[in-house]
C-alpha atoms as a PDB file:
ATOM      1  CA  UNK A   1      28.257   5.260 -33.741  1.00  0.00           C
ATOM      2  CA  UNK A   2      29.459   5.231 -30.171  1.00  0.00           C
ATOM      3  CA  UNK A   3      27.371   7.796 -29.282  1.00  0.00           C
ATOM      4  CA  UNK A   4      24.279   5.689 -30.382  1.00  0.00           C
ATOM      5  CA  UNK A   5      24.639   2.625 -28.863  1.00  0.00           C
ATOM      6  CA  UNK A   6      24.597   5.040 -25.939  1.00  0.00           C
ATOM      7  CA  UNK A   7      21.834   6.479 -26.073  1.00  0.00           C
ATOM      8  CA  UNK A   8      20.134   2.883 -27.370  1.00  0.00           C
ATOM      9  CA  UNK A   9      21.473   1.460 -23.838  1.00  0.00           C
ATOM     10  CA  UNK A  10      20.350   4.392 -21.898  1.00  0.00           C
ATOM     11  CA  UNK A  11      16.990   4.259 -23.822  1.00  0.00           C
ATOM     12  CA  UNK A  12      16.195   0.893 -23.412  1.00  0.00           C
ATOM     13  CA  UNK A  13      17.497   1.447 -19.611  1.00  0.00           C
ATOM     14  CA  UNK A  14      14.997   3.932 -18.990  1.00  0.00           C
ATOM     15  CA  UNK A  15      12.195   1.850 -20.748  1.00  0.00           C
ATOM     16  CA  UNK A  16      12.890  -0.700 -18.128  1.00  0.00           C
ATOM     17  CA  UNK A  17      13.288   1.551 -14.854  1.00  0.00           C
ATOM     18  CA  UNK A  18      10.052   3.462 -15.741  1.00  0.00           C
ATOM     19  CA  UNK A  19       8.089   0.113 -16.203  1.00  0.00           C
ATOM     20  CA  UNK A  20       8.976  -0.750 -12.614  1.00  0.00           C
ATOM     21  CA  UNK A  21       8.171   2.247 -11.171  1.00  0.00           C
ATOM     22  CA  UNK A  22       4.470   2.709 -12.156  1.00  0.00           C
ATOM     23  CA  UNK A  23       4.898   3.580 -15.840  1.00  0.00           C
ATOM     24  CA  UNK A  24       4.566   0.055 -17.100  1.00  0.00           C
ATOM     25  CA  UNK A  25       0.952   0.134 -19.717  1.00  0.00           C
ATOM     26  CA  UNK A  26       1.029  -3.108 -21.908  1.00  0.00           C
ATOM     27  CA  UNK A  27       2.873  -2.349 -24.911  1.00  0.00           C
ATOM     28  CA  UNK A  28       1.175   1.184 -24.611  1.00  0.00           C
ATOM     29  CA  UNK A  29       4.030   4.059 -24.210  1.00  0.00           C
ATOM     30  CA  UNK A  30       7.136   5.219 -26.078  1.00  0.00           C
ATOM     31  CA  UNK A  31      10.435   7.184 -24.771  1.00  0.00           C
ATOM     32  CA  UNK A  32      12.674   8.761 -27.310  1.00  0.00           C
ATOM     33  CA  UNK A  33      16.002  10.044 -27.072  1.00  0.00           C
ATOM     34  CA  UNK A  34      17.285  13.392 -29.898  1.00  0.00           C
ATOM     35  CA  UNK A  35      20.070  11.026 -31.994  1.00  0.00           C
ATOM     36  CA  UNK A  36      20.828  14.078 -34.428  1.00  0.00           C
ATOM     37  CA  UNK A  37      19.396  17.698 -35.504  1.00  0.00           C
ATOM     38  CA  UNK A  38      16.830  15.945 -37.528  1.00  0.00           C
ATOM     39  CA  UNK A  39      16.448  12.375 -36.066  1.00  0.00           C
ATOM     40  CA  UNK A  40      15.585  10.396 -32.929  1.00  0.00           C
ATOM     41  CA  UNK A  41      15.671   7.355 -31.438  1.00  0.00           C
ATOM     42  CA  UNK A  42      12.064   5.720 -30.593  1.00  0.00           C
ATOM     43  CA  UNK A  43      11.020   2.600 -28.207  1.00  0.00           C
ATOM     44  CA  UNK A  44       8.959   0.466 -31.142  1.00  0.00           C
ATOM     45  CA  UNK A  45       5.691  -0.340 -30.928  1.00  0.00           C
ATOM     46  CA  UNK A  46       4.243  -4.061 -29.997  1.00  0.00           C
ATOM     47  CA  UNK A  47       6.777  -4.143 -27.025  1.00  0.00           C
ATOM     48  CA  UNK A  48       5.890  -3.407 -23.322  1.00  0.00           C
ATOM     49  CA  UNK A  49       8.447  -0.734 -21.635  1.00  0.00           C
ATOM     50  CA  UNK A  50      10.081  -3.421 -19.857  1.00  0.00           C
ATOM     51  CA  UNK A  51      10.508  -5.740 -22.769  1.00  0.00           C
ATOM     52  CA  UNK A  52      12.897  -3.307 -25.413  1.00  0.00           C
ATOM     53  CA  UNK A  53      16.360  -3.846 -26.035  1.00  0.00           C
ATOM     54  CA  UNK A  54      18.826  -1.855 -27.421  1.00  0.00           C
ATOM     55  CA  UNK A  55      18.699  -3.168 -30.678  1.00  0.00           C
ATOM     56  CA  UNK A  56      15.073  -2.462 -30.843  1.00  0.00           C
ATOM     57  CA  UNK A  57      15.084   1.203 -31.197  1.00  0.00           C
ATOM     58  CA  UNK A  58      14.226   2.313 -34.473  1.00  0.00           C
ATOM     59  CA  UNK A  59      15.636   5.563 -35.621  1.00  0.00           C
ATOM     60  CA  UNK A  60      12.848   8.374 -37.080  1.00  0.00           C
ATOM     61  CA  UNK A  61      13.144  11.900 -38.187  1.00  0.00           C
ATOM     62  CA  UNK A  62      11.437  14.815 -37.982  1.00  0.00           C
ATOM     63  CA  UNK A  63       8.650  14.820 -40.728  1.00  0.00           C
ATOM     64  CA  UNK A  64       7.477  11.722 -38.756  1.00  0.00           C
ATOM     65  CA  UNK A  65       9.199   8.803 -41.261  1.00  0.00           C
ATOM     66  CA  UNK A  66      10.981   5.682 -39.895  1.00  0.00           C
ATOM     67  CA  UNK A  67      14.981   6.451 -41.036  1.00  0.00           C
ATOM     68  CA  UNK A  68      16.152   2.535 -39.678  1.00  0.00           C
ATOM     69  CA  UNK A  69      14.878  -0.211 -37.442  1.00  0.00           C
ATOM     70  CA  UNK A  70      13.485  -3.647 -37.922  1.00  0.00           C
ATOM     71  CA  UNK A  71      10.254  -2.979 -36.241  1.00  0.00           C
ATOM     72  CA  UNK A  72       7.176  -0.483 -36.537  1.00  0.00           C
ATOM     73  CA  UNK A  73       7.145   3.096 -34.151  1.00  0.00           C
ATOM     74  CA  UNK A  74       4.511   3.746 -32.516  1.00  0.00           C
ATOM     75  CA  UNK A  75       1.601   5.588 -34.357  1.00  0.00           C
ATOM     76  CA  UNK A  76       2.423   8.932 -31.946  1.00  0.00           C
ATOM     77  CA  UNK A  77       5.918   9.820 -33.431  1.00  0.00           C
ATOM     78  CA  UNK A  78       3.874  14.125 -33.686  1.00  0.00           C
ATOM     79  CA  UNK A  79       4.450  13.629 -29.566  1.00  0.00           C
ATOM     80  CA  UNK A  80       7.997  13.422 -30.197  1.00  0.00           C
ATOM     81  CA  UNK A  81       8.964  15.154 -33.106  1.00  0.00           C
ATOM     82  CA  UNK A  82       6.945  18.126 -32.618  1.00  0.00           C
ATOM     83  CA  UNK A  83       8.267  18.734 -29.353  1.00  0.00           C
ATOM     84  CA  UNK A  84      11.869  18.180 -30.152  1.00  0.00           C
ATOM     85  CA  UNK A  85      11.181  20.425 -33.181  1.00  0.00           C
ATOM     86  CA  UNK A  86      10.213  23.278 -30.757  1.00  0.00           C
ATOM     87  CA  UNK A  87      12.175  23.361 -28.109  1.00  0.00           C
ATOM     88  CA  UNK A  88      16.102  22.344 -29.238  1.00  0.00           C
ATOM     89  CA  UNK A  89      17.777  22.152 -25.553  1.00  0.00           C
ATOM     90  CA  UNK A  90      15.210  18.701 -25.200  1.00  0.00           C
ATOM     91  CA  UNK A  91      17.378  15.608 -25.093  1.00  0.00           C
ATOM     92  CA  UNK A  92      14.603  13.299 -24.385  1.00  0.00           C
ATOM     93  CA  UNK A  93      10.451  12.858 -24.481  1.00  0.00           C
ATOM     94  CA  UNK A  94       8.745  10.265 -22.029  1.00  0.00           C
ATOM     95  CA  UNK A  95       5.241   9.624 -22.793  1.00  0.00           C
ATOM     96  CA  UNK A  96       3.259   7.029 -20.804  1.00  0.00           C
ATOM     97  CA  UNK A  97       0.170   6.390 -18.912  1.00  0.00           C
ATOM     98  CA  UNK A  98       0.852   6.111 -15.220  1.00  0.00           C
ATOM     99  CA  UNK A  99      -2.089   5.722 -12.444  1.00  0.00           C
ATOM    100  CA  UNK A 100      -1.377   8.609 -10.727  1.00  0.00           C
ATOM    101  CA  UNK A 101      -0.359  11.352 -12.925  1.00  0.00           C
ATOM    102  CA  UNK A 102      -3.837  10.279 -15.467  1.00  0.00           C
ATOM    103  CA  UNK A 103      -5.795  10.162 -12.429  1.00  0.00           C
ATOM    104  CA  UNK A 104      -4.416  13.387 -11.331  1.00  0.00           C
ATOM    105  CA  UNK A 105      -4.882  15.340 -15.095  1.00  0.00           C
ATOM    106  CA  UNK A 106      -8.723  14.301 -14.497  1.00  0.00           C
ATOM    107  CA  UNK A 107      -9.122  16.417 -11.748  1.00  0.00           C
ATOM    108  CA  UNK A 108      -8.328  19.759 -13.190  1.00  0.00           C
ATOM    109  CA  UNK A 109      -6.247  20.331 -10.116  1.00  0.00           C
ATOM    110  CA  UNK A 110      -3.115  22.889 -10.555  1.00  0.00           C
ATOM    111  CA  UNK A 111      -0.224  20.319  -9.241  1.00  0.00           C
ATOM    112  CA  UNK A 112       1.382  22.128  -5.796  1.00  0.00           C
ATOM    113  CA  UNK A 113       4.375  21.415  -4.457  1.00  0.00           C
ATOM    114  CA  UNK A 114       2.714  19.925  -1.615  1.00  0.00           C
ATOM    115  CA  UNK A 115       6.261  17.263  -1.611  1.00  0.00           C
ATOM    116  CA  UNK A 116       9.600  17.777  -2.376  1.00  0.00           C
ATOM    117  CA  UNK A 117       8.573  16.368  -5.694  1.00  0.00           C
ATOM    118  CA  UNK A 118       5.943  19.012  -6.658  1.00  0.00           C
ATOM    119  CA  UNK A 119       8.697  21.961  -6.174  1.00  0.00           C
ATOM    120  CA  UNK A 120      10.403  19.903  -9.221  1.00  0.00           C
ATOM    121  CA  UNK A 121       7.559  21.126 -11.517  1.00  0.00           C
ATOM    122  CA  UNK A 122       7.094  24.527 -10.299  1.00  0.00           C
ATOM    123  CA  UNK A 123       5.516  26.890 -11.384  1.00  0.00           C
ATOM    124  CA  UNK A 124       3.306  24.294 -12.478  1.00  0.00           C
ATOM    125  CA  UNK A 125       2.584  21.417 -15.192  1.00  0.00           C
ATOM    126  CA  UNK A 126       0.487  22.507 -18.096  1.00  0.00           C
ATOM    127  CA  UNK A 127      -2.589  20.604 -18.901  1.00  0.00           C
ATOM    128  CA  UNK A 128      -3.760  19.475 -22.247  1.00  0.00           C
ATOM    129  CA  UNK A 129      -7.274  19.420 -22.953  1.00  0.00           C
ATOM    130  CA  UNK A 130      -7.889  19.800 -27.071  1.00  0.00           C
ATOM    131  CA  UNK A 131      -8.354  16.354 -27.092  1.00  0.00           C
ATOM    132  CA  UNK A 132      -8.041  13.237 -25.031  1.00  0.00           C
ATOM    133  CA  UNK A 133      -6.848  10.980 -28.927  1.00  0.00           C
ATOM    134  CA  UNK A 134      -3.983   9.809 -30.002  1.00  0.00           C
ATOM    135  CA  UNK A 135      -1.823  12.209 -31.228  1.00  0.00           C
ATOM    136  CA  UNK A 136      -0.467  11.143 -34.498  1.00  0.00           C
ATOM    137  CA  UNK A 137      -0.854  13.995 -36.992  1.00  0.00           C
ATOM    138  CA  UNK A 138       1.805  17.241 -37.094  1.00  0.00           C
ATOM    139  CA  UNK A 139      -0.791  19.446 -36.586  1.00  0.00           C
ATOM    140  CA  UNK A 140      -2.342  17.534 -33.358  1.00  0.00           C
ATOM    141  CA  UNK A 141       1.529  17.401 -31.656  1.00  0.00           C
ATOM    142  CA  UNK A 142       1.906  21.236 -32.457  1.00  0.00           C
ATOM    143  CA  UNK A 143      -0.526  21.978 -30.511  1.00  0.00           C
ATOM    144  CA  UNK A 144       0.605  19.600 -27.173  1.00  0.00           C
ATOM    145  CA  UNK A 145       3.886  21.436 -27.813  1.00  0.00           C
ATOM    146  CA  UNK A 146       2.219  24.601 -27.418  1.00  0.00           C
ATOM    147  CA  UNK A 147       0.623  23.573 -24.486  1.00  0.00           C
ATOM    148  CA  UNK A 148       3.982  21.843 -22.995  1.00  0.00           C
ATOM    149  CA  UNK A 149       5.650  25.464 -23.450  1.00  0.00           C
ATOM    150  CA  UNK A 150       9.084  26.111 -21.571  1.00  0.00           C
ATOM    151  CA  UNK A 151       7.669  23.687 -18.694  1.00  0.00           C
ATOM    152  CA  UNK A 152       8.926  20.383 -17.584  1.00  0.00           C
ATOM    153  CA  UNK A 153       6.083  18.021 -18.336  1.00  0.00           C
ATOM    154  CA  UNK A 154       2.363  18.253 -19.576  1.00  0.00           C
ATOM    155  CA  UNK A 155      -0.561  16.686 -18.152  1.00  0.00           C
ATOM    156  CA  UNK A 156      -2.682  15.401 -21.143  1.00  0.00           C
ATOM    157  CA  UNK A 157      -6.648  14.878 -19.950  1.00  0.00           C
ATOM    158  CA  UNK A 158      -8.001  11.414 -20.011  1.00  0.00           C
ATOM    159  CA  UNK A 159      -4.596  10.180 -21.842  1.00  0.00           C
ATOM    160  CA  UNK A 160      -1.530  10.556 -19.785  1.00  0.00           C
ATOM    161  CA  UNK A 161       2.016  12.196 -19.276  1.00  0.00           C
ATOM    162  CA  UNK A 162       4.486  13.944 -21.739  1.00  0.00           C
ATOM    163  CA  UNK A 163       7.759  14.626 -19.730  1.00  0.00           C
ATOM    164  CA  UNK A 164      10.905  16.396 -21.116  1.00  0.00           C
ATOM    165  CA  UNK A 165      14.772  16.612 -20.223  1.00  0.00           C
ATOM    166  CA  UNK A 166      17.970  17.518 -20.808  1.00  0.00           C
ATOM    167  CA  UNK A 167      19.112  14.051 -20.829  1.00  0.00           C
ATOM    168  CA  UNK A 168      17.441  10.613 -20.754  1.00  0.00           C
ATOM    169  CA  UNK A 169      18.552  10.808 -16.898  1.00  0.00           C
ATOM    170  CA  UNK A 170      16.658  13.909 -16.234  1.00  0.00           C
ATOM    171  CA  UNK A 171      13.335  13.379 -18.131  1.00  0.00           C
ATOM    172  CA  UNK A 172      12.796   9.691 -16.916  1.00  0.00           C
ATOM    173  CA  UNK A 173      13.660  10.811 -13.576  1.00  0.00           C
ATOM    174  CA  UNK A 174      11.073  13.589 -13.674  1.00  0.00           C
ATOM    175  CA  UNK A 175       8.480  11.046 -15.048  1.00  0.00           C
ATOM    176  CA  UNK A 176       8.977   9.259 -11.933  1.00  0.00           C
ATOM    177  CA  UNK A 177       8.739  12.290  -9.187  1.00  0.00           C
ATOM    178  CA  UNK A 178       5.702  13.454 -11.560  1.00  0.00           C
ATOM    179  CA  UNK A 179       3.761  10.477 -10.612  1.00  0.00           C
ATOM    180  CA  UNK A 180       4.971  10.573  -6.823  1.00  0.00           C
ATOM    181  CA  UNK A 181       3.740  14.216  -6.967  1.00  0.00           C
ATOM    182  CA  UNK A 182       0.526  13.545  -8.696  1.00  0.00           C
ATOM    183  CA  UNK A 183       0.139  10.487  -5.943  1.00  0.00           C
ATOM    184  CA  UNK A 184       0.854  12.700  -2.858  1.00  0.00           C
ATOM    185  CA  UNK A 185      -1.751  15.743  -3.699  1.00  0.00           C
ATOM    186  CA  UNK A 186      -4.337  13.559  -4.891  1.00  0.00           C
ATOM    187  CA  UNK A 187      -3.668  11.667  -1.058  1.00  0.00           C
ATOM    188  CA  UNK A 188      -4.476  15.427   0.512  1.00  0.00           C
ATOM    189  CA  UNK A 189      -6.638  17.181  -1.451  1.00  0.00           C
ATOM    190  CA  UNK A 190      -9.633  15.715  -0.067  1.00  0.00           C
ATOM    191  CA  UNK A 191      -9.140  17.585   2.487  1.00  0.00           C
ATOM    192  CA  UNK A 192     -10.831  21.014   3.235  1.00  0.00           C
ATOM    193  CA  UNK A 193      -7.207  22.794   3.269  1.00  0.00           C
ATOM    194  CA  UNK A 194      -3.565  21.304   2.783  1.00  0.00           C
ATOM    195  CA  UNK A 195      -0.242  22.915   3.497  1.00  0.00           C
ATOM    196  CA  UNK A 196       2.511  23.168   0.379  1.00  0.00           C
ATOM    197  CA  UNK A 197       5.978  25.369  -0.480  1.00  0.00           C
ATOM    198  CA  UNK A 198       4.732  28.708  -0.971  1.00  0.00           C
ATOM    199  CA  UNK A 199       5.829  30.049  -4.304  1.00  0.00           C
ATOM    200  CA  UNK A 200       8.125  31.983  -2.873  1.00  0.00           C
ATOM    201  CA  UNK A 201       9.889  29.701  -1.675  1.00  0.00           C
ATOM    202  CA  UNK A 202       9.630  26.688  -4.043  1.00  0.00           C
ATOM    203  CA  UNK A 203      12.046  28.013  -6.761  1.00  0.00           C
ATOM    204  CA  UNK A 204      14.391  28.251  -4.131  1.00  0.00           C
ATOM    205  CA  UNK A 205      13.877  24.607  -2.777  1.00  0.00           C
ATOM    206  CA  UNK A 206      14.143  23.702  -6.411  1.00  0.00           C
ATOM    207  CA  UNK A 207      17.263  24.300  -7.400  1.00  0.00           C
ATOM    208  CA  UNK A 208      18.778  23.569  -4.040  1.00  0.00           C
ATOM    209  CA  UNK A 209      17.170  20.376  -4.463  1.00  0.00           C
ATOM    210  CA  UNK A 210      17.408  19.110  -8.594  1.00  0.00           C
ATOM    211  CA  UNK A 211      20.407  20.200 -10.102  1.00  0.00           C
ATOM    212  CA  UNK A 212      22.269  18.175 -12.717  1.00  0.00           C
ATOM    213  CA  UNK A 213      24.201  16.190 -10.609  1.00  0.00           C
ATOM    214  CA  UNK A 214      21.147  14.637  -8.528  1.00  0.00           C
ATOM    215  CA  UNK A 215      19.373  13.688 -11.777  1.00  0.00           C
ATOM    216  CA  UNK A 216      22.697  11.694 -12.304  1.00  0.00           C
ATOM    217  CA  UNK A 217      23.249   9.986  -9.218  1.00  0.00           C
ATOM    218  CA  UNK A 218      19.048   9.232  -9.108  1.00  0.00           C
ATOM    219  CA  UNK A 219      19.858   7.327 -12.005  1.00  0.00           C
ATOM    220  CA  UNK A 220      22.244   5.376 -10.646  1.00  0.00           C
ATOM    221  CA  UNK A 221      20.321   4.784  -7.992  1.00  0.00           C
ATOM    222  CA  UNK A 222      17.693   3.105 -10.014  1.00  0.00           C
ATOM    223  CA  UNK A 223      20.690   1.391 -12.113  1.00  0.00           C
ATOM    224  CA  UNK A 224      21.335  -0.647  -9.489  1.00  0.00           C
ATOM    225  CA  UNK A 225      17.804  -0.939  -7.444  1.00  0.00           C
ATOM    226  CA  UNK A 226      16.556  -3.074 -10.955  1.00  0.00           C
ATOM    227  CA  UNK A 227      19.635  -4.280 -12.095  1.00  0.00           C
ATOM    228  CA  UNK A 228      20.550  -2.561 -15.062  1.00  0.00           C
ATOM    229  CA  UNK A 229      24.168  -3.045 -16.224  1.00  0.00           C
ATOM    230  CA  UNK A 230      24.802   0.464 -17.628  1.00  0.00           C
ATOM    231  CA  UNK A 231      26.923   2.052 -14.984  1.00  0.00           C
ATOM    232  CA  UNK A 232      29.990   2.420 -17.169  1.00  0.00           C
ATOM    233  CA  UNK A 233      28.290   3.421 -19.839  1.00  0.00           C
ATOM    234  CA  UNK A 234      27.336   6.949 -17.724  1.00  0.00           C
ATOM    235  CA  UNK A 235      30.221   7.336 -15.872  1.00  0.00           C
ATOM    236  CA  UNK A 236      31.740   7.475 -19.605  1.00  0.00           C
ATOM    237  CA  UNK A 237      29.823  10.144 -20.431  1.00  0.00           C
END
């Protein structure tokens, strides 16, 4: 039980740092966070990002059925447990609608690492283009799992983001430098030619760059930019 109010801090944490920082959509977007082999914690649906609390997190499992909670998930639980399902090292799934990164999937653009940012995603995000729906049937988030692969996030057309981690530190972290990156080539590529890492070289900057430990202390660093209370909580863990 310690372990989940953990996570439920650290989820609804995240729900609040992302809604600051460009991800905020109504009471459109859910975050989850894995809880056990077969279950996950889920942001509910009817609440903006920056509205959830702890307590609010209902707890789903994999064939898509609410396990606990006192309110409704949101109709796209196939994002979540479909991905989780396929790729077991995933800790945590971020889906929202930010400006930038929607705007960006329109374009049919690869995403460079034109900014520090970009090299984060090399070799490149994935885009999803079956269908611009909601996803809500097992079949429907196969195939955005598919298209996600072994990559860090997935560009879904006319719809949004889908952004994994390791951690709830690491994927709402990325979901934040995926918009910055989407922002800063759609800001160039107007242009007739525009400079970025070669990919030679952007592995390289890469790991020098986003290991484990800067995921960590970005999250601190947006702990106390917005005033969350949960730095004991993750020096804990």
């Amino acid at each position: 039980m310690e372990r989940e109010a953990i996570l439920r801090e650290k989820l609804a944490a995240a729900c609040h740092i992302l809604a600051k920082e460009g991800h905020a959509d109504g009471v459109l977007g859910h975050l989850t966070a894995r809880l056990g082999p077969d279950t996950f914690l889920m942001k509910p649906r009817g609440f903006g990002l920056e509205e959830v609390s702890a307590e609010d997190m209902v707890i789903i499992n994999l064939e898509g059925q609410k396990v606990s909670g006192k309110h409704p998930p949101h109709n796209e639980i196939p994002i979540h447990s479909e991905i989780f399902r396929a790729r077991p090292e995933v800790q945590c799934v971020v889906h929202t609608h930010p400006f930038y990164s929607t705007a960006f999937a329109a374009t049919g653009e690869e995403l460079k690492p034109v900014s520090h940012e970009g090299c984060l995603f090399w070799p490149g995000v994935p885009r999803f283009t079956q269908m611009t729906d909601l996803v809500v049937t097992k079949d429907q988030g196969r195939l955005l799992a598919q298209c996600l692969g072994d990559r860090r996030a997935v560009l879904m057309g006319s719809h949004g983001i889908a952004v994994v981690g390791r951690s709830i530190e690491e994927a709402t972290i990325s979901a934040i430098l995926l918009e910055k990156a989407s922002h800063i080539q759609l800001t160039v590529m107007n242009r007739k030619s525009y400079f970025y890492t070669p990919d030679e070289e952007a592995p390289i900057k890469q790991k020098h760059i986003y290991s484990q430990p800067f995921f960590i202390q970005q999250w601190g660093y947006y702990l106390r930019k917005w005033g969350e209370k949960m730095a004991k909580e993750i020096e804990r863990d």
